[in-house]
Protein backbone atom coordinates (compact mmCIF):
# COMPACT_ATOMS: atom_id res chain seq x y z
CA UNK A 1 -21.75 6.33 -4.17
CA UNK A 2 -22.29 4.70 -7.40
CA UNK A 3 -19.97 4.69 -10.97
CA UNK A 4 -21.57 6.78 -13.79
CA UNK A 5 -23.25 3.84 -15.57
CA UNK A 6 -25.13 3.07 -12.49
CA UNK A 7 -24.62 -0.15 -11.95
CA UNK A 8 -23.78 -2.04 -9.45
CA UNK A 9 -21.36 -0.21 -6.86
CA UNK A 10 -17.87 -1.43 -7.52
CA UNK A 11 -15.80 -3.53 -4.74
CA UNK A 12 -13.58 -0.91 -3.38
CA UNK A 13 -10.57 -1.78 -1.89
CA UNK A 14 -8.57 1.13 -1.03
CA UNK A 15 -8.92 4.91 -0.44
CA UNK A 16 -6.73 7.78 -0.39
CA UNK A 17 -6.39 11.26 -0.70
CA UNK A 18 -3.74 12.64 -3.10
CA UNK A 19 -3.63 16.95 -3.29
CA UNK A 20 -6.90 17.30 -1.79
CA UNK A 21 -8.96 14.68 -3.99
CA UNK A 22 -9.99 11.38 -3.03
CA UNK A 23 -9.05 8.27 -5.41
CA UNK A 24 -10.10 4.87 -4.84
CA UNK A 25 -9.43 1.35 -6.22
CA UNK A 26 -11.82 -0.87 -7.18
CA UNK A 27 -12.32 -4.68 -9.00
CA UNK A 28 -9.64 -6.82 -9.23
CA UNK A 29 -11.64 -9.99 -7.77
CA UNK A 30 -12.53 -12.66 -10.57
CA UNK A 31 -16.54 -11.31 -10.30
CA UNK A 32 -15.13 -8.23 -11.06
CA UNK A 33 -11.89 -8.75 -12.36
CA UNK A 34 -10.58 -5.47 -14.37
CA UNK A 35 -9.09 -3.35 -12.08
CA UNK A 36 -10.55 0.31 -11.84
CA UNK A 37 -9.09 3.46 -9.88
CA UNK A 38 -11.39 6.14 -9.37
CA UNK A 39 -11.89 9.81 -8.19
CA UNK A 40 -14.52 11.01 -6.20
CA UNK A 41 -16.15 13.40 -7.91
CA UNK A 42 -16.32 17.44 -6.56
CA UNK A 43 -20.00 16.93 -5.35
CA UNK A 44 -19.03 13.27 -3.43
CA UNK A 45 -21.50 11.68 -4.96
CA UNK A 46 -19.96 9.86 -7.37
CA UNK A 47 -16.98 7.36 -8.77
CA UNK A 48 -15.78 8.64 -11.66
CA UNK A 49 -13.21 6.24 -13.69
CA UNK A 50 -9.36 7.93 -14.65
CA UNK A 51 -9.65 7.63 -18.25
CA UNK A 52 -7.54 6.42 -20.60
CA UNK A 53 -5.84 4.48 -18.08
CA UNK A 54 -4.43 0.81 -19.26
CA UNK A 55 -6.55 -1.61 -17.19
CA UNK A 56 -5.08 -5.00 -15.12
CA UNK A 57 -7.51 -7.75 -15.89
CA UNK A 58 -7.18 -10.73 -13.21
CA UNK A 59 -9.42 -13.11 -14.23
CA UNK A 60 -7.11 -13.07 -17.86
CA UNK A 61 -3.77 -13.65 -16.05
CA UNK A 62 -5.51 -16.14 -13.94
CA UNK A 63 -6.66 -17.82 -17.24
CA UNK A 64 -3.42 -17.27 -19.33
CA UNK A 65 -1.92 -18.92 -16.27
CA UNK A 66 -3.78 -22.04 -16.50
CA UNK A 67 -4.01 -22.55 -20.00
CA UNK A 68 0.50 -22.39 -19.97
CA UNK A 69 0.48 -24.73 -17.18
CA UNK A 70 -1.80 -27.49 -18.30
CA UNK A 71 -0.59 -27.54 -21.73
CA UNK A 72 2.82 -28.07 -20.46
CA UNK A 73 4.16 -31.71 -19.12
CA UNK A 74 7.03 -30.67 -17.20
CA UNK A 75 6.13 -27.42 -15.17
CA UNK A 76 9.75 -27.26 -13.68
CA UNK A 77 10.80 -26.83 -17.23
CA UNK A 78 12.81 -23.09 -17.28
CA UNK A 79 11.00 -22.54 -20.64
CA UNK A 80 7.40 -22.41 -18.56
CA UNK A 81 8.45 -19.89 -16.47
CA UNK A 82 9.66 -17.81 -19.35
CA UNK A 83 6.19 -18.35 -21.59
CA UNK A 84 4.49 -16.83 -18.60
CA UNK A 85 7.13 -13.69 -17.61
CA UNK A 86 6.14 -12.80 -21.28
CA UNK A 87 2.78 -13.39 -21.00
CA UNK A 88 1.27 -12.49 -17.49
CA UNK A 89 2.17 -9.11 -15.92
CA UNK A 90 3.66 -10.02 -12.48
CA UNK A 91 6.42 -11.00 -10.01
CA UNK A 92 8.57 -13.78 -10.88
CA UNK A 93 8.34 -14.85 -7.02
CA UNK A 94 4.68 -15.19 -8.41
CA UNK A 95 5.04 -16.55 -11.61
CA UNK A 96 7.50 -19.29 -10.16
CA UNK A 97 5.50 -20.32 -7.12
CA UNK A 98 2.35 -21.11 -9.46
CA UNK A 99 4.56 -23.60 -10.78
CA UNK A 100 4.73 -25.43 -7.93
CA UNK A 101 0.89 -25.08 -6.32
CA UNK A 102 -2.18 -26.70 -7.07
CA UNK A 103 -4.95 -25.10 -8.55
CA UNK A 104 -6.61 -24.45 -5.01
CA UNK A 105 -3.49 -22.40 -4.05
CA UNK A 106 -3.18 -20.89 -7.42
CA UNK A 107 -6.52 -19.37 -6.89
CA UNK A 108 -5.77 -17.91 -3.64
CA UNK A 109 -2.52 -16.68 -4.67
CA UNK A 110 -3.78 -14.68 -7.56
CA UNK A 111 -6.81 -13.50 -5.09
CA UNK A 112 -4.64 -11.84 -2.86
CA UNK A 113 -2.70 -10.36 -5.89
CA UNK A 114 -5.45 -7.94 -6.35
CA UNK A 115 -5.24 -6.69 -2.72
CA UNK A 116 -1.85 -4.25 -3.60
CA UNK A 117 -2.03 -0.53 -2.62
CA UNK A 118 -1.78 2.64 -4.95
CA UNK A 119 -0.62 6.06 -4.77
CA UNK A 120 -1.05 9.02 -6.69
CA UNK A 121 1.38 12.06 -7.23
CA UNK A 122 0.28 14.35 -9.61
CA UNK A 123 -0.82 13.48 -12.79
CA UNK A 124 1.35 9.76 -11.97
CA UNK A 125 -0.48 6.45 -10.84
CA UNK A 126 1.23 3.37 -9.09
CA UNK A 127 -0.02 0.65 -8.02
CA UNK A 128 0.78 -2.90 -7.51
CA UNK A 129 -0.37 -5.62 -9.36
CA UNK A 130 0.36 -9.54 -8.86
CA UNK A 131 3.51 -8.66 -6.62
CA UNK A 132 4.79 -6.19 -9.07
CA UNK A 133 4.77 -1.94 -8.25
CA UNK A 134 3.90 -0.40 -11.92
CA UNK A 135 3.52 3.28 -12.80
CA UNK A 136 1.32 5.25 -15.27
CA UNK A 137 1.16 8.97 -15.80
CA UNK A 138 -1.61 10.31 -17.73
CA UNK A 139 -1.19 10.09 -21.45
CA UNK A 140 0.65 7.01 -21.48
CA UNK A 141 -0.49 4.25 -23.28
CA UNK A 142 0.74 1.36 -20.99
CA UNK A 143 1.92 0.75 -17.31
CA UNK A 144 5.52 0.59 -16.74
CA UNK A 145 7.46 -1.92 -14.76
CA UNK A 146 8.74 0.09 -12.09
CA UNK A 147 11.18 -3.09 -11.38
CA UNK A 148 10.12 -3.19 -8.10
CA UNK A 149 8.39 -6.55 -6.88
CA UNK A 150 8.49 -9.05 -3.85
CA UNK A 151 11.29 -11.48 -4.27
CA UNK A 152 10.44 -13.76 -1.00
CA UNK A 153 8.87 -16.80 -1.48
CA UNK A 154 5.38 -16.23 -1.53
CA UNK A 155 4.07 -18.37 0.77
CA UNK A 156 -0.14 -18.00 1.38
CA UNK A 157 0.58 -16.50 4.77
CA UNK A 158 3.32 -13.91 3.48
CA UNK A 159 1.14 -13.43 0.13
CA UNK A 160 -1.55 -12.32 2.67
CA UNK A 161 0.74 -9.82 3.97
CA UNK A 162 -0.18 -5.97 2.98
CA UNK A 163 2.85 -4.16 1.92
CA UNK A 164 2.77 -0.19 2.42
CA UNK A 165 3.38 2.35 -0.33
CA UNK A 166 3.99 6.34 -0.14
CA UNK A 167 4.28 8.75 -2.80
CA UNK A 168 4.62 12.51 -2.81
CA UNK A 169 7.03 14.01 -5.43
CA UNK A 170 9.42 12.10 -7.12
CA UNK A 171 9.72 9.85 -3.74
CA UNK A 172 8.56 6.47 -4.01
CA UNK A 173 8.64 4.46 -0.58
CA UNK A 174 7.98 0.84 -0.25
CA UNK A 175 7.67 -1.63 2.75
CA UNK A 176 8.15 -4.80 1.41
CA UNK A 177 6.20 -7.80 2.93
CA UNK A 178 9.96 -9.35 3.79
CA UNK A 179 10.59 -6.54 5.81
CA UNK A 180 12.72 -4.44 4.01
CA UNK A 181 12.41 -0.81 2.99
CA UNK A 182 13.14 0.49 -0.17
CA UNK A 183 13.03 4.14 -1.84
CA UNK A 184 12.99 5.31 -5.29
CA UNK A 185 13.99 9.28 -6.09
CA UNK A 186 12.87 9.26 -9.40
CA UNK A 187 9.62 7.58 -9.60
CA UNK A 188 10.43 4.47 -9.27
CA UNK A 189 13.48 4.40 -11.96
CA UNK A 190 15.81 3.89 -9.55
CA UNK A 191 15.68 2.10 -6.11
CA UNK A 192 17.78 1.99 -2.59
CA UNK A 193 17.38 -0.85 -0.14
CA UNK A 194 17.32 1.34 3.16
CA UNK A 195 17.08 -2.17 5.27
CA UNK A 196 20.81 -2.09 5.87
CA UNK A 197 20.62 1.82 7.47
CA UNK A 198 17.32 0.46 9.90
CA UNK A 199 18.01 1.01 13.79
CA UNK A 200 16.04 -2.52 13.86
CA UNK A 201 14.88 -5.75 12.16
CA UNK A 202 11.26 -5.01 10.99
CA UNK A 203 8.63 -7.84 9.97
CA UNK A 204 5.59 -5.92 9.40
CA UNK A 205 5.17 -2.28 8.45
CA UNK A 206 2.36 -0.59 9.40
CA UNK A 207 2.34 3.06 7.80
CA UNK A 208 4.35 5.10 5.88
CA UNK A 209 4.43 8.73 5.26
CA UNK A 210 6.18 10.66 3.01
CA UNK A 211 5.75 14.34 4.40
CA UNK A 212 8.19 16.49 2.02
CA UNK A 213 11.81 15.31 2.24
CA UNK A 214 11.28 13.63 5.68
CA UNK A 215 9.74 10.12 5.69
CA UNK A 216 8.13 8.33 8.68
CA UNK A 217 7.31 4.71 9.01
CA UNK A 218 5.70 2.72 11.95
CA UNK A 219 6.70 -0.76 11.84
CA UNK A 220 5.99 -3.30 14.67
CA UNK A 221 9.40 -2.80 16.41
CA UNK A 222 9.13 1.29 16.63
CA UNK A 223 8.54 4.42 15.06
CA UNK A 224 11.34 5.69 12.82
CA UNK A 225 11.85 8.70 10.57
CA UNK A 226 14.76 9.37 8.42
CA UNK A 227 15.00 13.14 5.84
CA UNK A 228 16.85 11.36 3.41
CA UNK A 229 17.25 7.41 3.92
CA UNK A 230 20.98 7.31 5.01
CA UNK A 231 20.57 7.85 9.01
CA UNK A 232 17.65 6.72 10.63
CA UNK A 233 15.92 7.86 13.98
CA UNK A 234 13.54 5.79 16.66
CA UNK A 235 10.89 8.29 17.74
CA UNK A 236 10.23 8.18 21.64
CA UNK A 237 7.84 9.59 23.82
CA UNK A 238 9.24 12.17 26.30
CA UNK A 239 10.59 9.14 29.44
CA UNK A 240 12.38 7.72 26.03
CA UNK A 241 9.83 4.86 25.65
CA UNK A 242 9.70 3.24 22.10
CA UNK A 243 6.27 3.39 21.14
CA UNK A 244 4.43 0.59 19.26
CA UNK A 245 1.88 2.44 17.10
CA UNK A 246 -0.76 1.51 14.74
CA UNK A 247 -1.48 4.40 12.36
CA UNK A 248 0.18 7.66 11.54
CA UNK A 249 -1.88 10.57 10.66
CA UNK A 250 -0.19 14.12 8.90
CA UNK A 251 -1.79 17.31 8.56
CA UNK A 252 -0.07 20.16 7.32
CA UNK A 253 3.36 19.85 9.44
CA UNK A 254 1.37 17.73 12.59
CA UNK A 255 2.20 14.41 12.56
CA UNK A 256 0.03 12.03 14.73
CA UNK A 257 -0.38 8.43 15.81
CA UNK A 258 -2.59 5.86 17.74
CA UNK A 259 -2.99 3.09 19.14
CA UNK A 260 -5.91 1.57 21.63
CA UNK A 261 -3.23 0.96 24.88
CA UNK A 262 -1.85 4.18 24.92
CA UNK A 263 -4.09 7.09 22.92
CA UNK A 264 -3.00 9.47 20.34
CA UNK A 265 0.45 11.09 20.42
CA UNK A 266 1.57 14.67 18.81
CA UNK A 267 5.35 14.91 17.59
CA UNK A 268 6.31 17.85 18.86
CA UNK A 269 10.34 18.77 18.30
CA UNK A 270 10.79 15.31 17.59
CA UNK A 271 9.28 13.41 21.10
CA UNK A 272 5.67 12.21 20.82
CA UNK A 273 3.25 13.98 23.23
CA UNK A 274 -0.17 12.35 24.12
CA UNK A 275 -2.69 14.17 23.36
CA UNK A 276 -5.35 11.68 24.37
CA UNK A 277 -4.93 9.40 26.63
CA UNK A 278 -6.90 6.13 26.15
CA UNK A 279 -8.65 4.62 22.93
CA UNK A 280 -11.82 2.21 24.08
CA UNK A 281 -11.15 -0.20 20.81
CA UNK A 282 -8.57 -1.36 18.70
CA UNK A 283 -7.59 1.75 16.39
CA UNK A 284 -8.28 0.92 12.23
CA UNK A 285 -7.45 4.07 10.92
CA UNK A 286 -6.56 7.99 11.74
CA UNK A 287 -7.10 11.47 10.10
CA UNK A 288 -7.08 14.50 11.34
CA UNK A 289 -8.51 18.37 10.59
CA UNK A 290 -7.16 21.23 12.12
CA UNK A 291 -7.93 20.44 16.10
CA UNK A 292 -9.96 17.64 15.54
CA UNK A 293 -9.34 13.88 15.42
CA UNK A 294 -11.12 11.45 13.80
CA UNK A 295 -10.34 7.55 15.03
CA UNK A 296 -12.04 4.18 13.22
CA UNK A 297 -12.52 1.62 15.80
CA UNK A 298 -13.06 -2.22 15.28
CA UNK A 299 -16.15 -2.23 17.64
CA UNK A 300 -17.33 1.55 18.23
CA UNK A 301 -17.39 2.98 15.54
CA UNK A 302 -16.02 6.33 14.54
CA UNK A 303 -14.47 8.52 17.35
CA UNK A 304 -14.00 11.75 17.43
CA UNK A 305 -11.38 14.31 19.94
CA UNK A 306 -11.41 18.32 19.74
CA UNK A 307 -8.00 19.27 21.05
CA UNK A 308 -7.74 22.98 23.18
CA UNK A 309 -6.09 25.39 20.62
């Protein structure tokens, strides 16, 4: 697929599927360094560009960033770090820890900015940018500051991390890189920390899924689900084992997941059921239609399983 101007096809980073279209997100590296979400268009053939969207430009914050901090003796100085809150859309975890890194690390840091997921609801866009979870709806003439951002110090490795993000509604779910898990009921006005209510200490989420008023998350300790935040549940296979999934998968009120040790599981009245029984690779992603399975694999390719009716 190519963008309307035909040029060259844009770095895509991301994919999803929001009320049966497609979106993607594209640019963001310092080649290409204004960010771009897309829909597919109707025919597939095609990026098309969400107009009138404000656009994220990397390569400026990078440049605003370095032209603050080399004009400036004393980088420690508080008055630094407020030039570039007011200057440089971002976290302040961010803004802070470019402070104290060399221009090597600086780079990298603002390299794996760009890597934040998106979601769409409706006619209303987040996505993060440089640490920071932002939302536009259509019309608006700027992105607004959701308040949501990583406050851990961002360290290379934990930069590195991918957080997870789930829309559908007014719901707005987060899994921070730190391990906590945070939910907004109005878009992202408002936010509880849900860490507190977990049945477990998580370091890595995996996938969330916002399915209605229930929410499910695979972490790297367990499967949980929760319909409202305040209790939360492990999800077991039927001899009560705590699985240790890769992906989740939802279609209509199905909800599947994989992993290459132990297959694909069904929830059915709460207890996963396998449905089939061995993956030959490691699993990198899941979807599903109707009976039939679809599996990405590291080595093999693309997989597919019909299940009986």
């Amino acid at each position: 697929m190519t963008d309307p101007n035909r040029e060259k096809p844009p770095d895509i980073t991301h994919f999803i599927k929001s009320d049966g279209v497609l979106y993607a997100k594209g640019g963001g590296s310092f080649h290409r360094s204004k960010t771009q979400i897309y829909r597919v268009s109707t025919d597939g053939n095609m990026l098309v560009p969400i107009q009138g969207r404000p656009i994220f430009d990397s390569l400026e914050s990078y440049s605003k960033s370095d032209e603050i901090l080399d004009n400036r003796f004393n980088v420690s100085d508080k008055s630094v770090l407020e030039q570039m809150q007011e200057e440089i859309p971002g976290a302040t975890q961010l803004l802070k820890q470019l402070t104290q890194t060399d221009g090597e690390n600086r780079f990298k840091l603002f390299r794996l900015a760009q890597r934040g997921p998106f979601a769409v609801s409706g006619d209303t866009f987040y996505m993060e940018y440089n640490y920071k979870l932002f939302r536009w709806k259509m019309g608006n003439t700027e992105w607004h500051d959701t308040g949501q951002e990583e406050t851990c110090e961002l360290t290379l490795e934990i930069a590195g991390k991918d957080p997870k993000l789930a829309v559908s509604g007014d719901t707005v779910c987060v899994g921070k890189r730190d391990g906590h898990l945070v939910v907004s009921y109005d878009r992202g006005d408002n936010w509880i920390d849900l860490t507190p209510a977990l049945p477990f200490t998580v370091k890595t989420f995996k996938e969330i899924l916002v399915a209605g008023a229930t929410v499910y998350v695979a972490t790297d300790a367990g499967i949980i689900t929760s319909d409202g935040g305040r209790t939360w549940h492990t999800i077991t296979d039927t001899e009560g084992t705590n699985l240790i999934m890769e992906h989740l998968a939802v279609d209509g009120e199905m909800v599947y997941d994989v992993t290459k040790n132990t297959g694909i599981y069904r929830l059915e009245s709460g207890t996963w059921e396998q449905v089939v029984s061995e993956i030959p690779d490691s699993v990198t992603s899941l979807a599903v239609d109707g009976n039939t399975l679809y599996v990405g694999t590291q080595n093999s390719g693309m997989l597919h399983f019909t299940l009986e009716e």
